[in-house]
C-alpha atoms as a PDB file:
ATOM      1  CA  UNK A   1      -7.746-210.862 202.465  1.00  0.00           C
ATOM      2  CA  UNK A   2      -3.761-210.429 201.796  1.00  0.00           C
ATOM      3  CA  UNK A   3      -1.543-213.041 200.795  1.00  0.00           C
ATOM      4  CA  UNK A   4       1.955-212.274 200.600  1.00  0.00           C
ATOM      5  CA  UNK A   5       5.689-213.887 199.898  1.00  0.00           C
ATOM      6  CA  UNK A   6       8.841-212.362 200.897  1.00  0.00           C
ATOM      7  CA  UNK A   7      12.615-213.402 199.795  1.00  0.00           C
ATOM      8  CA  UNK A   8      15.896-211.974 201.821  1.00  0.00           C
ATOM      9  CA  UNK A   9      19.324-212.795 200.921  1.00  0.00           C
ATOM     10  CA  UNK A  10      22.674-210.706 201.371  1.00  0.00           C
ATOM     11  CA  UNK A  11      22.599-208.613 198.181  1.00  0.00           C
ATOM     12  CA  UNK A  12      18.413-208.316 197.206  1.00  0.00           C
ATOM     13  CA  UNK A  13      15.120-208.128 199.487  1.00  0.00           C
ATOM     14  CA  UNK A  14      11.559-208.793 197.264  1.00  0.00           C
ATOM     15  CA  UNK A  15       8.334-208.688 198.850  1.00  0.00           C
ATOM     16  CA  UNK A  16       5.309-209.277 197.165  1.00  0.00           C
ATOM     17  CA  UNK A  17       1.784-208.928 198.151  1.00  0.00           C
ATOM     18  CA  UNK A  18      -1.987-209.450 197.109  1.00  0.00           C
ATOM     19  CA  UNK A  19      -4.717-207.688 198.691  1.00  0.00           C
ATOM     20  CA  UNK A  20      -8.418-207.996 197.904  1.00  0.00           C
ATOM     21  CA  UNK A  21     -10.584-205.554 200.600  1.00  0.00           C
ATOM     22  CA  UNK A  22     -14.501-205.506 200.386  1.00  0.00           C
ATOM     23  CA  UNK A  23     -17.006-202.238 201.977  1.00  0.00           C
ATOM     24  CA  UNK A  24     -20.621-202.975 202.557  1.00  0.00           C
ATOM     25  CA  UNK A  25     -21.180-199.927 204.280  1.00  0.00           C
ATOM     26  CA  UNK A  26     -19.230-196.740 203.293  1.00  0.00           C
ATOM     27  CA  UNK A  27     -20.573-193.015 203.033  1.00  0.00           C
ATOM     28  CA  UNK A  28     -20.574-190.537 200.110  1.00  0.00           C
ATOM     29  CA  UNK A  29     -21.323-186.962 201.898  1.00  0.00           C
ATOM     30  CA  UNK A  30     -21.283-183.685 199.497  1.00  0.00           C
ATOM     31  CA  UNK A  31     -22.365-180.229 200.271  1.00  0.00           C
ATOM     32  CA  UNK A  32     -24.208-178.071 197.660  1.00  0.00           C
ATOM     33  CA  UNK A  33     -26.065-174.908 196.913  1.00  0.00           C
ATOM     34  CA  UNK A  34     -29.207-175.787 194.733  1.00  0.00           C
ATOM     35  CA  UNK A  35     -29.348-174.607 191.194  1.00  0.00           C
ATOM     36  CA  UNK A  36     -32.614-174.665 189.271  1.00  0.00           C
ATOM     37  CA  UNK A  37     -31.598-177.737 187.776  1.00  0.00           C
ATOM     38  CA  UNK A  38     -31.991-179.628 191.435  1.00  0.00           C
ATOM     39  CA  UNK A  39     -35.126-177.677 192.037  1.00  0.00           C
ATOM     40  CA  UNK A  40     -36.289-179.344 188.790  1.00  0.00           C
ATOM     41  CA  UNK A  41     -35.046-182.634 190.200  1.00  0.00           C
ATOM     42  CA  UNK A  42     -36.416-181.995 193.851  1.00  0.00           C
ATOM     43  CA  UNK A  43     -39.335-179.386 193.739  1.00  0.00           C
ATOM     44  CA  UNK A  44     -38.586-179.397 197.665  1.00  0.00           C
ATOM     45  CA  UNK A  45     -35.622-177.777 197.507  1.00  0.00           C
ATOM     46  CA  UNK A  46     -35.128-174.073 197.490  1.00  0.00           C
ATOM     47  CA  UNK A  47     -32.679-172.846 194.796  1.00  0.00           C
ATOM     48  CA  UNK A  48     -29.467-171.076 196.325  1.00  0.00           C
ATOM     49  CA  UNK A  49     -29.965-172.962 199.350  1.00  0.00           C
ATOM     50  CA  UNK A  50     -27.388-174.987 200.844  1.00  0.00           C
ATOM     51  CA  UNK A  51     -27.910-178.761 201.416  1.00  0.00           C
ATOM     52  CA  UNK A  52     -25.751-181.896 201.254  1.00  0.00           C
ATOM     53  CA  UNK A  53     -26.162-185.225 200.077  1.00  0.00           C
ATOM     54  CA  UNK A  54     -25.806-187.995 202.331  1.00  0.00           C
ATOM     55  CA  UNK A  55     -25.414-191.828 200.753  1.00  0.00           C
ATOM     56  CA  UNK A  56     -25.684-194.758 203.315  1.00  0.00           C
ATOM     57  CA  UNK A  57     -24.269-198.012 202.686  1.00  0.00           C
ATOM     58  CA  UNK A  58     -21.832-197.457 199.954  1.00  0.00           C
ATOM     59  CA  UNK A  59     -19.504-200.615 198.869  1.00  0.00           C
ATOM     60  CA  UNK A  60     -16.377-200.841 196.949  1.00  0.00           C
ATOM     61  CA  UNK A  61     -14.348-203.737 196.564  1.00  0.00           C
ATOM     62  CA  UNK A  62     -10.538-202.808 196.329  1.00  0.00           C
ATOM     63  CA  UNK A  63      -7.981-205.442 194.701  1.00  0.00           C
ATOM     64  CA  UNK A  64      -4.495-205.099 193.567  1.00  0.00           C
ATOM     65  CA  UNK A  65      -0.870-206.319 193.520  1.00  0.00           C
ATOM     66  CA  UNK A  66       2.505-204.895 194.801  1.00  0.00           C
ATOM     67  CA  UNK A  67       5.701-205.470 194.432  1.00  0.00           C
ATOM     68  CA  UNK A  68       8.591-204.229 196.641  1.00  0.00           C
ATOM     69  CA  UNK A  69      12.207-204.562 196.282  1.00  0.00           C
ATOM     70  CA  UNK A  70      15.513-203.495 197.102  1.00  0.00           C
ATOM     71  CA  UNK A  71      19.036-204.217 196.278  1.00  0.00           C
ATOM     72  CA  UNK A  72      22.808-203.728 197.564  1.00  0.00           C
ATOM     73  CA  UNK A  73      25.075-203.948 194.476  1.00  0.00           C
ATOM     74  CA  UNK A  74      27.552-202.424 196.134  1.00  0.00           C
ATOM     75  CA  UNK A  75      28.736-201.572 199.615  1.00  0.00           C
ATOM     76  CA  UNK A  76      28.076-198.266 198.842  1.00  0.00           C
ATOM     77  CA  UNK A  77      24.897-198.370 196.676  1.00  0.00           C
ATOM     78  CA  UNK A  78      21.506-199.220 197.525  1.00  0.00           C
ATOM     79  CA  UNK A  79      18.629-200.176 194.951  1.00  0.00           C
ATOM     80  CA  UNK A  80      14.931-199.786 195.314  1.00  0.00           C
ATOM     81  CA  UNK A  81      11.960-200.145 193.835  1.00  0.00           C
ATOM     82  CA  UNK A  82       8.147-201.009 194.053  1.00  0.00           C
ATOM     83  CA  UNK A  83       5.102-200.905 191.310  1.00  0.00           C
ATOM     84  CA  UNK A  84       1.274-201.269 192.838  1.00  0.00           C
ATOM     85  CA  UNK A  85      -1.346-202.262 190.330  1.00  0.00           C
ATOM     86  CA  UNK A  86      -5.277-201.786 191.545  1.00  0.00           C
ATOM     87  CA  UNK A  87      -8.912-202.106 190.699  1.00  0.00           C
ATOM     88  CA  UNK A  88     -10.941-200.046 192.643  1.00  0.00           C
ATOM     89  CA  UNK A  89     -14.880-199.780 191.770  1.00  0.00           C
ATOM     90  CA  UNK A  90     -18.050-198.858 193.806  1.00  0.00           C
ATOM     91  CA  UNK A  91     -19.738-202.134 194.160  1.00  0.00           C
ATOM     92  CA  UNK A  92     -23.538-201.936 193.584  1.00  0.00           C
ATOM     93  CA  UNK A  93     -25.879-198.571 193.703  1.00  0.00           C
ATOM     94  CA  UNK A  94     -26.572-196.998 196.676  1.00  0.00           C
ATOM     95  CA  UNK A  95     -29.666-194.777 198.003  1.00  0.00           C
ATOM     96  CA  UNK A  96     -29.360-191.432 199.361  1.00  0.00           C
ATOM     97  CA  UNK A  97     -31.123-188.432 200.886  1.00  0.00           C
ATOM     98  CA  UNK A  98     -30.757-184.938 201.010  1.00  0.00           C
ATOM     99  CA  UNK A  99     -30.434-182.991 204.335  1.00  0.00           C
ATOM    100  CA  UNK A 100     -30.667-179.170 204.993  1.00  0.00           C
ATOM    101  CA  UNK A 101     -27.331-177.918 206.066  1.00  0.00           C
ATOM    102  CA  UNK A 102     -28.681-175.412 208.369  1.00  0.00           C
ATOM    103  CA  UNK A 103     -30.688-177.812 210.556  1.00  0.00           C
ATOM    104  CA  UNK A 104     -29.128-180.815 209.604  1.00  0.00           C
ATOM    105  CA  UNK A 105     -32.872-182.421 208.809  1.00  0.00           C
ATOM    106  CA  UNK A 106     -33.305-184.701 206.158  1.00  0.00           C
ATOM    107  CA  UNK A 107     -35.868-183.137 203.153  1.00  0.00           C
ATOM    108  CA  UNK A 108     -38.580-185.306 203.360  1.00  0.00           C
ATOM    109  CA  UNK A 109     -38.810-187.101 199.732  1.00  0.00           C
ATOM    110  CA  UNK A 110     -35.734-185.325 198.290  1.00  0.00           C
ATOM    111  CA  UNK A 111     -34.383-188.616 197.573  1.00  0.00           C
ATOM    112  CA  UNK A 112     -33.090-191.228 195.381  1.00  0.00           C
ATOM    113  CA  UNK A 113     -30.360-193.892 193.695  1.00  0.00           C
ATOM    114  CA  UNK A 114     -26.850-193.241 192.818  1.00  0.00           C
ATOM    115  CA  UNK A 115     -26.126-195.056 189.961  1.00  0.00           C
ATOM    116  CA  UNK A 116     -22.457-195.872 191.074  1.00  0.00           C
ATOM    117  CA  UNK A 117     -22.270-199.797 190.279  1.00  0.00           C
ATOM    118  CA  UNK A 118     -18.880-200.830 188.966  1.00  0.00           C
ATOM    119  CA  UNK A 119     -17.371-196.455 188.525  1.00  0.00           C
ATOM    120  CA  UNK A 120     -13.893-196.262 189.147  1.00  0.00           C
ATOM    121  CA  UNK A 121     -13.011-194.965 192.713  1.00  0.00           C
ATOM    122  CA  UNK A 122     -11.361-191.907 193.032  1.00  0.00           C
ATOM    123  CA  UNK A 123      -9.117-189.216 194.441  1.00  0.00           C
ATOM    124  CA  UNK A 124      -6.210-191.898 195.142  1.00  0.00           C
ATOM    125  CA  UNK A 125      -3.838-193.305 191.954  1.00  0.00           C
ATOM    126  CA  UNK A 126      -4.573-196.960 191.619  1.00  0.00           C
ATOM    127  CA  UNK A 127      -1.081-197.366 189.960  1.00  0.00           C
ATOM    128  CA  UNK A 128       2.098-196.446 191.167  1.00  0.00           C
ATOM    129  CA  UNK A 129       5.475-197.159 190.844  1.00  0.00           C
ATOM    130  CA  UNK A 130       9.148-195.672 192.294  1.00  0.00           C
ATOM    131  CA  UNK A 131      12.629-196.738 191.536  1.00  0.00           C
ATOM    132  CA  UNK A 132      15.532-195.010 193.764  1.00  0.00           C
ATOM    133  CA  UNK A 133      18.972-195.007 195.027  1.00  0.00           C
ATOM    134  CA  UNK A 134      21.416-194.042 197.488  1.00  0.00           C
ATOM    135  CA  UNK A 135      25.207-193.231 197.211  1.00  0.00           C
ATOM    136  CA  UNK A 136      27.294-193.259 199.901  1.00  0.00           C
ATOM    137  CA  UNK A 137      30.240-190.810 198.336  1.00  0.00           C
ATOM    138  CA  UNK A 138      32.592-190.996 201.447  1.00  0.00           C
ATOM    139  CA  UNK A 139      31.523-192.444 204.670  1.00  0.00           C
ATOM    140  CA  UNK A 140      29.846-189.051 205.906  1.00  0.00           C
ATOM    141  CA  UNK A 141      28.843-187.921 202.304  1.00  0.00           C
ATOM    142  CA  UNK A 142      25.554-189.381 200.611  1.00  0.00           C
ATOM    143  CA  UNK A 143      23.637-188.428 197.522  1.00  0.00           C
ATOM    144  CA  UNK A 144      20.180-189.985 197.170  1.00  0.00           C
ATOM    145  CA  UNK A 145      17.414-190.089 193.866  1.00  0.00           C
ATOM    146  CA  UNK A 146      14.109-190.929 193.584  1.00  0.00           C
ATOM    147  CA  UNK A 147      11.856-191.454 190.576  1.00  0.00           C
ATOM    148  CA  UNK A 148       7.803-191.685 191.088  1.00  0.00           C
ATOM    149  CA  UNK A 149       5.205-192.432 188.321  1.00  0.00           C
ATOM    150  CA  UNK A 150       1.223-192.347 188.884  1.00  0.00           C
ATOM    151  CA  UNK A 151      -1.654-193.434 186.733  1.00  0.00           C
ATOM    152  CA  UNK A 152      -5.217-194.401 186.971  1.00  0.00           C
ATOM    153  CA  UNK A 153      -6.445-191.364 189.088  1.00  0.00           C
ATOM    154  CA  UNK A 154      -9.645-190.638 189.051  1.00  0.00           C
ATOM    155  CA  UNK A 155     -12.141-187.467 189.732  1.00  0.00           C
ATOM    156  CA  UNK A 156     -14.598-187.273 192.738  1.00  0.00           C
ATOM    157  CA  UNK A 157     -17.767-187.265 192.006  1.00  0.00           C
ATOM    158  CA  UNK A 158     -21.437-185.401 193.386  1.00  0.00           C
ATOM    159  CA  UNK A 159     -23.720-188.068 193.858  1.00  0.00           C
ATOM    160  CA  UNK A 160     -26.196-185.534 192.032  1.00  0.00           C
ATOM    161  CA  UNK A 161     -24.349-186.650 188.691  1.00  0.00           C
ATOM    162  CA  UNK A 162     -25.032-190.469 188.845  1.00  0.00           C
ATOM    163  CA  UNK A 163     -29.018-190.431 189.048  1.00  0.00           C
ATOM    164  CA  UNK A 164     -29.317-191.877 185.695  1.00  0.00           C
ATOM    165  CA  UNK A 165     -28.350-195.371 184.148  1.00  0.00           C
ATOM    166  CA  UNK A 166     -26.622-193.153 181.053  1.00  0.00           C
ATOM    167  CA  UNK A 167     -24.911-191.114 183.394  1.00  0.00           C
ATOM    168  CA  UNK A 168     -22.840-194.259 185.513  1.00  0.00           C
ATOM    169  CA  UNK A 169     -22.364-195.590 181.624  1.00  0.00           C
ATOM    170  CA  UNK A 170     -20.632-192.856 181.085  1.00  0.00           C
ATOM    171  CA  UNK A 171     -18.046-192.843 183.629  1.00  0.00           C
ATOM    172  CA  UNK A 172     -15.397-191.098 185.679  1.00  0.00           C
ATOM    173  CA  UNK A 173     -13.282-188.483 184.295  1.00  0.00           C
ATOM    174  CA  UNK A 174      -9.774-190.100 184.130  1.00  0.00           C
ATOM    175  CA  UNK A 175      -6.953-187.600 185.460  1.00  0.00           C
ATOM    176  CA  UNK A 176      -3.640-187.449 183.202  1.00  0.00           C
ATOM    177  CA  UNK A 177      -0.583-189.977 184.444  1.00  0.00           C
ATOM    178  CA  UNK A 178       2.321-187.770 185.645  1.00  0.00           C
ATOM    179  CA  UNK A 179       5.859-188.811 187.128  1.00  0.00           C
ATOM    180  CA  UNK A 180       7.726-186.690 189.742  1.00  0.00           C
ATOM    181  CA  UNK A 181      11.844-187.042 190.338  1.00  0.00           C
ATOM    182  CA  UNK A 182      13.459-185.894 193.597  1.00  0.00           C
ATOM    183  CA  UNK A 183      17.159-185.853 194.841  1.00  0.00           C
ATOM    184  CA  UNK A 184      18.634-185.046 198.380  1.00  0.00           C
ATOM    185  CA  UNK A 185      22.141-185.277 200.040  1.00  0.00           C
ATOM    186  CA  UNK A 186      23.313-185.588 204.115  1.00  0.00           C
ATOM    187  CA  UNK A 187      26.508-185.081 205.328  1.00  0.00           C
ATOM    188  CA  UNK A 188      27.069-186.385 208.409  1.00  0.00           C
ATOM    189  CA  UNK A 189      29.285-184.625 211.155  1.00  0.00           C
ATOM    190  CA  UNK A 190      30.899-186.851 213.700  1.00  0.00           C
ATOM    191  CA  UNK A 191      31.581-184.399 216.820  1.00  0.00           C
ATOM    192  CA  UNK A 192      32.754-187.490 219.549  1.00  0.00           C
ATOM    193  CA  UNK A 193      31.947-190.723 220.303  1.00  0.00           C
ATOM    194  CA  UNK A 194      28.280-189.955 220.863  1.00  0.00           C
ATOM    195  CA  UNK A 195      27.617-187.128 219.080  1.00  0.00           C
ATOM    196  CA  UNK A 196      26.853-186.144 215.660  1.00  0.00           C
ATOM    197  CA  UNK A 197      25.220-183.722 213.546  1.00  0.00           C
ATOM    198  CA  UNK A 198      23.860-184.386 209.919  1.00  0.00           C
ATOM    199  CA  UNK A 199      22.691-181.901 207.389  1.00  0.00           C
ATOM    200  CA  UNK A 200      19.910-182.987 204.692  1.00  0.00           C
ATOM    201  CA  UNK A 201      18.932-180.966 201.986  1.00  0.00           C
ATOM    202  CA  UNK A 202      16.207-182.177 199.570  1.00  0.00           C
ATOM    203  CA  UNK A 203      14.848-180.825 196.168  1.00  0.00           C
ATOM    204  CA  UNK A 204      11.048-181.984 195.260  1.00  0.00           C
ATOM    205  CA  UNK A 205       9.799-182.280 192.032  1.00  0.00           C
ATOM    206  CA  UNK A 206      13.288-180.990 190.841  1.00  0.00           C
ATOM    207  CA  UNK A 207      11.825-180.600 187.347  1.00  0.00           C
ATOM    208  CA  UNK A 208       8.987-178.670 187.768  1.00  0.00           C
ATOM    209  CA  UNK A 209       6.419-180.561 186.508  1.00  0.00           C
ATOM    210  CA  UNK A 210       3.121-179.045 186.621  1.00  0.00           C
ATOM    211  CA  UNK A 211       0.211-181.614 187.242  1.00  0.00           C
ATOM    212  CA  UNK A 212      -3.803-182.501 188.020  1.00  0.00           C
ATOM    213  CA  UNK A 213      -3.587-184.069 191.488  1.00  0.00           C
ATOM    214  CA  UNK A 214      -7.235-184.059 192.329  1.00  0.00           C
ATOM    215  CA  UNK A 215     -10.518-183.134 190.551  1.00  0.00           C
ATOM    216  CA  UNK A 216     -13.883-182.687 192.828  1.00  0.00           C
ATOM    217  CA  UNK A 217     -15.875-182.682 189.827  1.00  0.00           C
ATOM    218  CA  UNK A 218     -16.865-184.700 186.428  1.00  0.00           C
ATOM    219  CA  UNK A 219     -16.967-182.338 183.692  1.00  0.00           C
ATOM    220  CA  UNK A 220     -16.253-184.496 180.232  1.00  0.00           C
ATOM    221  CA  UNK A 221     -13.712-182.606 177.392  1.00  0.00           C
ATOM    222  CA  UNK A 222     -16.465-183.464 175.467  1.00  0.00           C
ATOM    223  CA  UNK A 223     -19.585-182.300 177.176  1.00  0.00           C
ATOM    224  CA  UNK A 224     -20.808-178.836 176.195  1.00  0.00           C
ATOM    225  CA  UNK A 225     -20.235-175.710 177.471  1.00  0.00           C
ATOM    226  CA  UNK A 226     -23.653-173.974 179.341  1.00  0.00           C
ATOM    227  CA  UNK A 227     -22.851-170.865 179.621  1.00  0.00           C
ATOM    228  CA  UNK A 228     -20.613-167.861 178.708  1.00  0.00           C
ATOM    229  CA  UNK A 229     -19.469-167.318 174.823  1.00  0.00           C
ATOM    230  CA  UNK A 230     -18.609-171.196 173.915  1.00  0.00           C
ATOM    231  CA  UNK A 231     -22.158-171.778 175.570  1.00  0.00           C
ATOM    232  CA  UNK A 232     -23.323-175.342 172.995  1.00  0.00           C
ATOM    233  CA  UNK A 233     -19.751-176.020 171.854  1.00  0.00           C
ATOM    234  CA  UNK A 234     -17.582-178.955 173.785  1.00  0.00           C
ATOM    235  CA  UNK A 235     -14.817-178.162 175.910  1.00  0.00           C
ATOM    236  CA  UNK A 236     -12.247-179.481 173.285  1.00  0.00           C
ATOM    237  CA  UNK A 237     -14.081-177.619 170.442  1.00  0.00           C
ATOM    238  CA  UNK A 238     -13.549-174.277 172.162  1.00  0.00           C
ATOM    239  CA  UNK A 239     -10.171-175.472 173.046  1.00  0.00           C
ATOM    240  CA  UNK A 240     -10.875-174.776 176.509  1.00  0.00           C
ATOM    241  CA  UNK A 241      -8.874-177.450 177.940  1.00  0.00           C
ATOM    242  CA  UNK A 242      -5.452-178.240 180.026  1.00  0.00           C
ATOM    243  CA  UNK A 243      -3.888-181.620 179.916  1.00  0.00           C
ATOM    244  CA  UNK A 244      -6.777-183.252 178.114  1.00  0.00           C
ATOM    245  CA  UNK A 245      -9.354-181.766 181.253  1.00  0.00           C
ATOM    246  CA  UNK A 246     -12.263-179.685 180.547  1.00  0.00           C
ATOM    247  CA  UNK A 247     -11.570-176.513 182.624  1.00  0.00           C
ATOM    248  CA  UNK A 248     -14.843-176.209 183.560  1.00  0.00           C
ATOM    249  CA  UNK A 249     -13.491-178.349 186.414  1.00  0.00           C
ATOM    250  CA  UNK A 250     -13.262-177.780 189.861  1.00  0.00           C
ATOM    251  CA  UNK A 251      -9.667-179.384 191.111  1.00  0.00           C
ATOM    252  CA  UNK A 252      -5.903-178.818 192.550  1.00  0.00           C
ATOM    253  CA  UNK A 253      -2.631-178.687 190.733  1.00  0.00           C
ATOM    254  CA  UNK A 254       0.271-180.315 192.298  1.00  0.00           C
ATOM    255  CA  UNK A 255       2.718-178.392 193.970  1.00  0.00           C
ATOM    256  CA  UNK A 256       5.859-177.403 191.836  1.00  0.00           C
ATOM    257  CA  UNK A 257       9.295-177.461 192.837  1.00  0.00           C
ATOM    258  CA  UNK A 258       9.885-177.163 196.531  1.00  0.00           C
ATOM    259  CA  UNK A 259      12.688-177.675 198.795  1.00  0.00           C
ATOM    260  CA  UNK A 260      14.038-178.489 201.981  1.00  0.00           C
ATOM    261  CA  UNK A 261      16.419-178.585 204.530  1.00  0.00           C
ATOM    262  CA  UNK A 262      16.674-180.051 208.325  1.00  0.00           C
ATOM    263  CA  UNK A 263      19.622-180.345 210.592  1.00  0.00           C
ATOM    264  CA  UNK A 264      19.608-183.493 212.772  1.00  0.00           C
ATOM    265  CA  UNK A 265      21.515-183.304 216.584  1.00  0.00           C
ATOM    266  CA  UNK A 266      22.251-186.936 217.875  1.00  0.00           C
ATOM    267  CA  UNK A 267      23.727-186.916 221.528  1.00  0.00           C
END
């Protein structure tokens, strides 16, 4: 269900919208090699073996608010802006089975609940916001900025790590908020009545921020280290942390700065 309202008038555009979307019947699919502690779990399983999970009828309810707008000060200057505020959760457990990757056979009673009821979804920011312009410096000239900000992100998760009641209590690891800037100018070439050529350059992330954009697992800064020389200390106790995240995590960095250019041929 959406319900939205939108206002236009010679200097400002708004649009705002509400959104509430229900699944009954989504999938959770991960592939893993079985360590003793899944043997321990499932005595059918045999460790080093590769097998995936497979979780059937998975719901999440997804329900949020944006807003959208942009504005025209100027002749020369346009506004714009937009903020989206979600709550995404896993509605209700789910049941799942484990399957041998080599044959693609289920293992017959290697299976069980997910305790997912009411965990944050993840691997998509479930707030964001922008604010930008563009500046028309001389009829072919134009400068452009854009400001991004993203919280609310959320780790992946291996079904494997929500069997227990005490494990879904304890949650999703929650990613660090991080904003991005970016800038770009065209110049616009005018070669005849129908032609034209326009040069864009753009600069991403022109600051260089270094950030968590996805984590495939859900290792706590304060859970304790197995292995290694830190083996029964926490994560933040052995200091063995970056941005708040245990590093015993599996996950990607955002790219730094970038660039780009592109030439455009109109005829």
């Amino acid at each position: 269900m959406e319900l939205g309202y939108g206002f236009k008038s010679r200097y400002i555009d708004v649009n705002i919208n509400a959104y509430r979307t229900q699944w009954d019947d989504r999938f959770i699919s991960r592939t893993f090699n079985a360590t003793a502690a899944d043997v321990a779990k499932f005595s059918q399983l045999s460790l080093g073996n590769a097998y995936f999970y497979n979780a059937l009828n998975v719901g999440q309810l997804h329900q949020g608010i944006e807003l959208e707008a942009k504005a025209r000060p100027l002749a020369n200057l346009r506004l714009r802006g937009m903020v989206s505020l979600g709550n995404w959760k896993y509605k209700g457990n789910a049941n799942f089975n484990i399957l041998d990757v080599q044959n693609n056979q289920e293992i017959t009673g290697a299976t069980g609940t997910i305790n997912i009821k009411d965990l944050k979804v993840g691997d998509a920011a479930q707030t964001t916001a922008s604010i930008g312009a563009d500046y028309n410096i001389t009829k072919a000239f134009s400068i452009d900025a854009n400001w991004e900000y993203y919280d609310k992100l959320y780790a992946q998760f291996n079904p494997i790590n929500f069997l227990t009641e005490a494990a879904r209590e304890k949650g999703i690891v929650k990613l660090p908020s991080y904003h991005l800037f970016d800038v770009g100018a065209s110049y616009k070439f005018t070669l005849d009545a129908k032609k034209s050529l326009t040069l864009r350059a753009n600069v991403y992330n022109l600051f260089n921020k270094y950030y968590i954009s996805e984590l495939s697992s859900n290792i706590f800064a304060g859970d304790k280290i197995a292995n290694g020389p830190d083996a029964g200390k926490t994560y933040q106790e052995a200091g063995r942390v970056y941005q708040g995240v245990a590093d015993g995590n599996t996950g990607f960095l955002g790219f730094g700065r970038t660039w780009s250019v592109a030439a455009t041929l109109r005829f």
